[in-house]
Protein backbone atom coordinates (compact mmCIF):
# COMPACT_ATOMS: atom_id res chain seq x y z
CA UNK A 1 0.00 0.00 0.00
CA UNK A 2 1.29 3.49 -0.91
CA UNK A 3 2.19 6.04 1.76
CA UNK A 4 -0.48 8.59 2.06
CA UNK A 5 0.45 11.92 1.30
CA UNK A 6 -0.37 14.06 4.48
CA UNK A 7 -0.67 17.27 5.28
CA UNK A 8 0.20 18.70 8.95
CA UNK A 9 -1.84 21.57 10.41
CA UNK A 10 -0.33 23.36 13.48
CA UNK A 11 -1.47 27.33 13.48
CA UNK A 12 -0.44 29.38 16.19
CA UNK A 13 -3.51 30.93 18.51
CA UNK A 14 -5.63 29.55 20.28
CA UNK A 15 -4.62 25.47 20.45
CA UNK A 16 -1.08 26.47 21.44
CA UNK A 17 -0.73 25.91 24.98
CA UNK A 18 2.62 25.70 26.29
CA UNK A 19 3.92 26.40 22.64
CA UNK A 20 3.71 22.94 21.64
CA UNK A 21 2.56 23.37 18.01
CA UNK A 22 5.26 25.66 17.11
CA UNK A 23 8.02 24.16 18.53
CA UNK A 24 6.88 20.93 16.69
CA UNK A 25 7.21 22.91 13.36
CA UNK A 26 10.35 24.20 14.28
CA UNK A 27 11.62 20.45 13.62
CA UNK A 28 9.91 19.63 11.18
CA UNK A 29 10.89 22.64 8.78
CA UNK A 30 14.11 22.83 7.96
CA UNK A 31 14.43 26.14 6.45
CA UNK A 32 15.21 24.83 3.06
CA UNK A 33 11.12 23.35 2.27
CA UNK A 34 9.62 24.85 -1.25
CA UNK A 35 6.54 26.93 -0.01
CA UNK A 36 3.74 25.35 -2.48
CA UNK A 37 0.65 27.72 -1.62
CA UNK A 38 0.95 31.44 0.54
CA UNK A 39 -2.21 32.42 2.12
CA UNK A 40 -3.02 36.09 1.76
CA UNK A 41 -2.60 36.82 5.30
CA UNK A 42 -2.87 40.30 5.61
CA UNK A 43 -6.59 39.88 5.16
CA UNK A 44 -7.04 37.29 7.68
CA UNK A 45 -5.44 38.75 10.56
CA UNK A 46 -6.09 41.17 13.50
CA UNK A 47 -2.18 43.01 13.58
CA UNK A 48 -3.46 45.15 16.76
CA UNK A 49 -4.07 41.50 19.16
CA UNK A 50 -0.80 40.15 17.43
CA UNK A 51 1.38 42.83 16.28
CA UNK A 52 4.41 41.75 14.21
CA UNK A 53 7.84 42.76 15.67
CA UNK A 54 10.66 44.70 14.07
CA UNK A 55 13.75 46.38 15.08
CA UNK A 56 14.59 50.27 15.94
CA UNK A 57 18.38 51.21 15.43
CA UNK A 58 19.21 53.94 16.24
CA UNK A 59 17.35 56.01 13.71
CA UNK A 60 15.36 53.74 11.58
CA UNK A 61 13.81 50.09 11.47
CA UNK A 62 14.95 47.03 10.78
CA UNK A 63 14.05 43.42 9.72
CA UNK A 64 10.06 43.85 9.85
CA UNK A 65 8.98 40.16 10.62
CA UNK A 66 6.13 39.87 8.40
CA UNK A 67 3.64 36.91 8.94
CA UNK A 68 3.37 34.26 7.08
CA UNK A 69 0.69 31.58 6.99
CA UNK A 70 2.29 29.04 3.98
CA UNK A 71 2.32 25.16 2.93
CA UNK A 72 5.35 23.84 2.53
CA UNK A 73 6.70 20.78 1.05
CA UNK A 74 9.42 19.16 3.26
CA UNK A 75 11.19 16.22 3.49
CA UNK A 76 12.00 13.71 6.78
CA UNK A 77 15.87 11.92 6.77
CA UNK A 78 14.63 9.20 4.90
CA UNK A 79 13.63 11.36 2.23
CA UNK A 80 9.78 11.08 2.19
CA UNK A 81 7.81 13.78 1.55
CA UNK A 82 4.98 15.72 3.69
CA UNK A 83 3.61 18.97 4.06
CA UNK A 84 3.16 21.49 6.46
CA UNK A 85 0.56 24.27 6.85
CA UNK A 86 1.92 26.65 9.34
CA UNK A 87 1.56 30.29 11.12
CA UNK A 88 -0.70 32.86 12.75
CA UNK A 89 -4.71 31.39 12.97
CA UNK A 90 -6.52 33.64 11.09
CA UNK A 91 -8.48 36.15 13.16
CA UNK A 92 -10.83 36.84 9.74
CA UNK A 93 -12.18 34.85 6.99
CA UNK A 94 -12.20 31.36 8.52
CA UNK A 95 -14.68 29.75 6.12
CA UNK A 96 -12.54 31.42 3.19
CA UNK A 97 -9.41 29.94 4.76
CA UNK A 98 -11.15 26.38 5.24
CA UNK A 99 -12.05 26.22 1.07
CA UNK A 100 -8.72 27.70 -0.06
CA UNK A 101 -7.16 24.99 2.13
CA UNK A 102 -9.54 22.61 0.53
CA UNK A 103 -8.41 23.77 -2.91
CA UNK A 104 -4.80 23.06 -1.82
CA UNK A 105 -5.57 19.70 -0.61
CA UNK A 106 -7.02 18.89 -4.40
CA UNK A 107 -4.01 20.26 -6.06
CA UNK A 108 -1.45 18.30 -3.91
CA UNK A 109 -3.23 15.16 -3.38
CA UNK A 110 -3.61 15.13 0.11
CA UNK A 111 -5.01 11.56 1.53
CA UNK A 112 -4.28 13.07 4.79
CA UNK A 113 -4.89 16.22 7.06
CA UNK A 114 -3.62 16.18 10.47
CA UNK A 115 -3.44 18.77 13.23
CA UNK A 116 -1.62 19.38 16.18
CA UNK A 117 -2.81 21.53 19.03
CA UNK A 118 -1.84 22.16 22.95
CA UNK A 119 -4.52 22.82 25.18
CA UNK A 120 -3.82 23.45 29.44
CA UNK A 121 -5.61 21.25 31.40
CA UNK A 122 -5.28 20.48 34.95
CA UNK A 123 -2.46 17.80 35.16
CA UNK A 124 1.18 17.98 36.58
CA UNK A 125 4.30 18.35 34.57
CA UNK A 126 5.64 15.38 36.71
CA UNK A 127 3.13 12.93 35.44
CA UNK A 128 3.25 11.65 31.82
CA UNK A 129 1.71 13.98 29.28
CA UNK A 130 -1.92 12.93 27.84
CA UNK A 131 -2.36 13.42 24.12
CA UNK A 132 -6.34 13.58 23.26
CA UNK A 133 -6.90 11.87 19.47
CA UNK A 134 -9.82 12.81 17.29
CA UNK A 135 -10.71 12.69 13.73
CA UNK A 136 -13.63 13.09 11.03
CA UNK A 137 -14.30 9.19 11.46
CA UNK A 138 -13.92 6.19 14.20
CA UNK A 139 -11.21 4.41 11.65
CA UNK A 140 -9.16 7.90 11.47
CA UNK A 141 -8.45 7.85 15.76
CA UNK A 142 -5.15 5.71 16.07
CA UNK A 143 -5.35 5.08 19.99
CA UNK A 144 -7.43 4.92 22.82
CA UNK A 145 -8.48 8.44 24.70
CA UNK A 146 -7.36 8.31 28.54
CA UNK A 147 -9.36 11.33 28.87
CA UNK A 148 -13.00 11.41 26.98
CA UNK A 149 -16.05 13.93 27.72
CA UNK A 150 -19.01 15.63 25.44
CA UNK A 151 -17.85 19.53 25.95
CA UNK A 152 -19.29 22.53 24.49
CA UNK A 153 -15.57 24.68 24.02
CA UNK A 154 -14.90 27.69 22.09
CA UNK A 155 -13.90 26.92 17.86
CA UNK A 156 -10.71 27.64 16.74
CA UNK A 157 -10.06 28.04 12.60
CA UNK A 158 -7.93 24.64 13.15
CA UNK A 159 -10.58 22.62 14.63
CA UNK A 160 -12.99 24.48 12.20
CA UNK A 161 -11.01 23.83 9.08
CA UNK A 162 -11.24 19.40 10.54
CA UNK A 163 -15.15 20.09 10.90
CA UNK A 164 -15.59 21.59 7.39
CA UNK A 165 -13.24 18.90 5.71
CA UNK A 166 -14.86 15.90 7.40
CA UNK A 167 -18.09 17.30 6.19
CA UNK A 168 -16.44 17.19 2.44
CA UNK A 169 -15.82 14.02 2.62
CA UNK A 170 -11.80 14.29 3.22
CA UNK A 171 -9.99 12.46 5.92
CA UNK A 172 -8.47 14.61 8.99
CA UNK A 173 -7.54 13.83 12.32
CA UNK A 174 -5.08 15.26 14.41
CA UNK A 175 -3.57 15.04 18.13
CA UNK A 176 -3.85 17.65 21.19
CA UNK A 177 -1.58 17.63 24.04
CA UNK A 178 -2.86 18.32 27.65
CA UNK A 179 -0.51 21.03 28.85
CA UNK A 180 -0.31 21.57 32.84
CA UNK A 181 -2.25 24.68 32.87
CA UNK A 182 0.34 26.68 34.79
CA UNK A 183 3.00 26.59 32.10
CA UNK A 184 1.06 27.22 29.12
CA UNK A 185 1.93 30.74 28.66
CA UNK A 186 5.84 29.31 28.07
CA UNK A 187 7.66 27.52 26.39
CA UNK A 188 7.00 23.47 27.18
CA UNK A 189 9.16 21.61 25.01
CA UNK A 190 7.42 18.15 26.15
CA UNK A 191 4.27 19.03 24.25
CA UNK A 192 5.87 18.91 21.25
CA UNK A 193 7.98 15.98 21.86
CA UNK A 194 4.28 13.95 22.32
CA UNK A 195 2.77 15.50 19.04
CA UNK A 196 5.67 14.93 16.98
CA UNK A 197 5.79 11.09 18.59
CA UNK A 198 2.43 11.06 17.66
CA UNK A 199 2.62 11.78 14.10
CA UNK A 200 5.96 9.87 13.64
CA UNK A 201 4.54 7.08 15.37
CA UNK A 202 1.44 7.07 12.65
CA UNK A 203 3.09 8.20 9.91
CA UNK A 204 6.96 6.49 10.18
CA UNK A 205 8.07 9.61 9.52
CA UNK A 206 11.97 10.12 10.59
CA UNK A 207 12.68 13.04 12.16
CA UNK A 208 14.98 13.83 14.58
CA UNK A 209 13.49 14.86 18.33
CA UNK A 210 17.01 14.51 20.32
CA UNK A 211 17.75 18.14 20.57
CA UNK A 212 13.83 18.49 21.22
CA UNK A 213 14.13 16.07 24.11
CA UNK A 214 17.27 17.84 25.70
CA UNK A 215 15.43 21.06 26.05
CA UNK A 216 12.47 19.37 27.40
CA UNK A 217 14.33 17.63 30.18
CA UNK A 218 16.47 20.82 30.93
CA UNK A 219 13.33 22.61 31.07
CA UNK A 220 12.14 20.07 33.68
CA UNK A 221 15.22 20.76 35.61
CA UNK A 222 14.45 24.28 36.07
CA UNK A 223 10.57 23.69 36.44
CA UNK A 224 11.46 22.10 39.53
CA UNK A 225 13.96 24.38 40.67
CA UNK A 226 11.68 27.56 40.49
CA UNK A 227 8.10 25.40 42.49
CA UNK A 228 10.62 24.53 45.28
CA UNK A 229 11.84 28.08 45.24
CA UNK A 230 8.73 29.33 45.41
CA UNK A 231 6.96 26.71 47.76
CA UNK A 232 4.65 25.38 44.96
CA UNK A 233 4.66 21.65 45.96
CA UNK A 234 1.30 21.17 47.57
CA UNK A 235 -0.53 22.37 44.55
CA UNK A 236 1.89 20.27 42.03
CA UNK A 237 0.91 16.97 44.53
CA UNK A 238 -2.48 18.39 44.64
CA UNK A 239 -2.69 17.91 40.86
CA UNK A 240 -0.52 14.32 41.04
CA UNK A 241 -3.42 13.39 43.31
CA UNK A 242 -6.34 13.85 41.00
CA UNK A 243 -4.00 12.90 38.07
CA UNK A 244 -3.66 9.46 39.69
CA UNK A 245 -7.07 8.89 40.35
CA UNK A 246 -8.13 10.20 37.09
CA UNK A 247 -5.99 7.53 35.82
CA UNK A 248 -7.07 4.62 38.05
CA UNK A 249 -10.92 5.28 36.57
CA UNK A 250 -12.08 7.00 39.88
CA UNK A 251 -12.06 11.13 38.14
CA UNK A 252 -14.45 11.99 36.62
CA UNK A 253 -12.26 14.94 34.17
CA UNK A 254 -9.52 16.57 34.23
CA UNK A 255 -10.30 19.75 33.21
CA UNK A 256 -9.22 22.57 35.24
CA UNK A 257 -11.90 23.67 37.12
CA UNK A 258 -12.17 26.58 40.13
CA UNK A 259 -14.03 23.83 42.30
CA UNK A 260 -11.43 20.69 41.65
CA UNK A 261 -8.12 22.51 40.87
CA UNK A 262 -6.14 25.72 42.28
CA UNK A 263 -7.35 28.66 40.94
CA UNK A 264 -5.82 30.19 37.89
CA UNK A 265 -4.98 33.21 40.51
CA UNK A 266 -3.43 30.82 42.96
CA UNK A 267 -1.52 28.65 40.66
CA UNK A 268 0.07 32.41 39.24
CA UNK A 269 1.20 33.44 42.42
CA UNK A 270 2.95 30.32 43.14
CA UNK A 271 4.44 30.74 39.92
CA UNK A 272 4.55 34.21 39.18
CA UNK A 273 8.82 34.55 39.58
CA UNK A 274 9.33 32.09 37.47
CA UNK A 275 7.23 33.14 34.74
CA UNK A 276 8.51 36.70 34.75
CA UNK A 277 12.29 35.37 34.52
CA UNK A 278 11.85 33.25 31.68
CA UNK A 279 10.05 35.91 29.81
CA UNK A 280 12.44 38.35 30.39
CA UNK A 281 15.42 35.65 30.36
CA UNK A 282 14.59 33.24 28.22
CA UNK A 283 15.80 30.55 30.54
CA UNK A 284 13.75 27.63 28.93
CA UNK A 285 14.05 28.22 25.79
């Protein structure tokens, strides 16, 4: 049987807790992929909620970094070919966004549309990291959910675009990682490392995750460092607690809730240091 030709979705907004889709498509572009289709992007998104950065010297600027929201044909070590649709979620223009992608997907051939996505949920960083499967049919979800409820939750133009396709009669699916709520505002390397494992697990893709996997456990490192610093323990075992029993079949959910879980407020005091130092430092990333 031929390999499919797939496509990978992973837009940055609002299914990018902890980072996790963009650091995935930091390894799986090289830099050196042939850009097939460019979205018109300047049409689809709000620049005052995500304003592009550029650089002052002196007494002009520098190196505007324009958006981009592209396919791209790439290549894993073995030499196989996939694609990757990549950059800011459109704020506008989501149904005009879900045909043109449609249009791309007939051009190219796609068999295969999958999406990766990071949502925070309230689990530890010390337990292993759930990764929620879905797709447009039963035959399309490649394991078995830990975690599985009916939820009403806010659309994104990712899940939206999965929707629309499944209702055209193309195959998508994709993978979200469960994020511990109180680092998904930085960088969590482990996200991606389960979304890429995910999709190179399905796919036999070969690509490399060893630098990927350094970060993450060096990020770990100094994850720990900063909750004993600040005295954050009891509401990490707090979280290990309900984990576990979520786990043994005696929870119920695991999303973060202000009855079950520290508050959002709580959890940011604990943590508040160490946010502000990698943000200003960069220490994780």
């Amino acid at each position: 049987m031929p390999e499919p030709t797939v496509l990978i979705v992973a837009l940055e907004g609002f299914l990018s807790a902890g980072s996790g889709p963009r650091l995935a498509v930091e390894h799986l572009l090289s830099g050196h992929g042939e850009v097939v289709h460019s979205f018109d992007i300047d049409a689809m998104l709000d620049y005052r909620a995500r304003r592009p950065t550029l650089r002052f010297a002196k007494d002009h600027y520098l190196d505007y970094d324009a958006p981009r929201l592209d396919v791209v044909r790439e290549h894993d070590q073995e030499g196989r070919a996939y694609y990757v649709l990549s950059g800011p979620e459109p704020d506008f223009l989501w149904e005009r966004f879900a045909a043109e992608t449609r249009e791309v997907i007939e051009d190219l051939g796609i068999d295969l549309t999958l999406s990766l996505a990071a949502v925070p949920m309230g689990v530890p960083h010390t337990r292993p990291l759930l990764v929620t499967a879905h797709g447009t049919a039963p035959e399309l979800v490649d394991r078995t959910n830990l975690w599985s409820a009916e939820l009403t939750v806010p659309s994104s133009a990712q899940s939206m675009l999965e929707y629309r396709l499944g209702s055209w009669g193309y195959d998508a699916a994709g993978y979200v990682a469960h994020v511990p709520h109180y680092l998904a505002q930085v960088d969590y390397p482990g996200a991606a490392v389960a979304l890429l494992e995910a999709i190179t697990d399905r796919l036999g893709l070969r690509v490399d995750l060893t630098g990927l996997r350094e970060r993450h456990a060096s990020a770990m490192v100094d994850i720990e460092r900063q909750i004993a610093d600040q005295h954050g323990t009891d509401l990490v075992v707090g979280l290990e607690e309900q984990y576990d029993a979520f786990t043994r079949g005696a929870a119920q959910s695991l999303l973060a809730s202000e009855d079950a879980l520290p508050s959002a407020d709580e959890l940011a005091g604990q943590f508040e240091e160490y946010l502000a130092r990698h943000h200003h430092d960069g220490d994780m990333s």
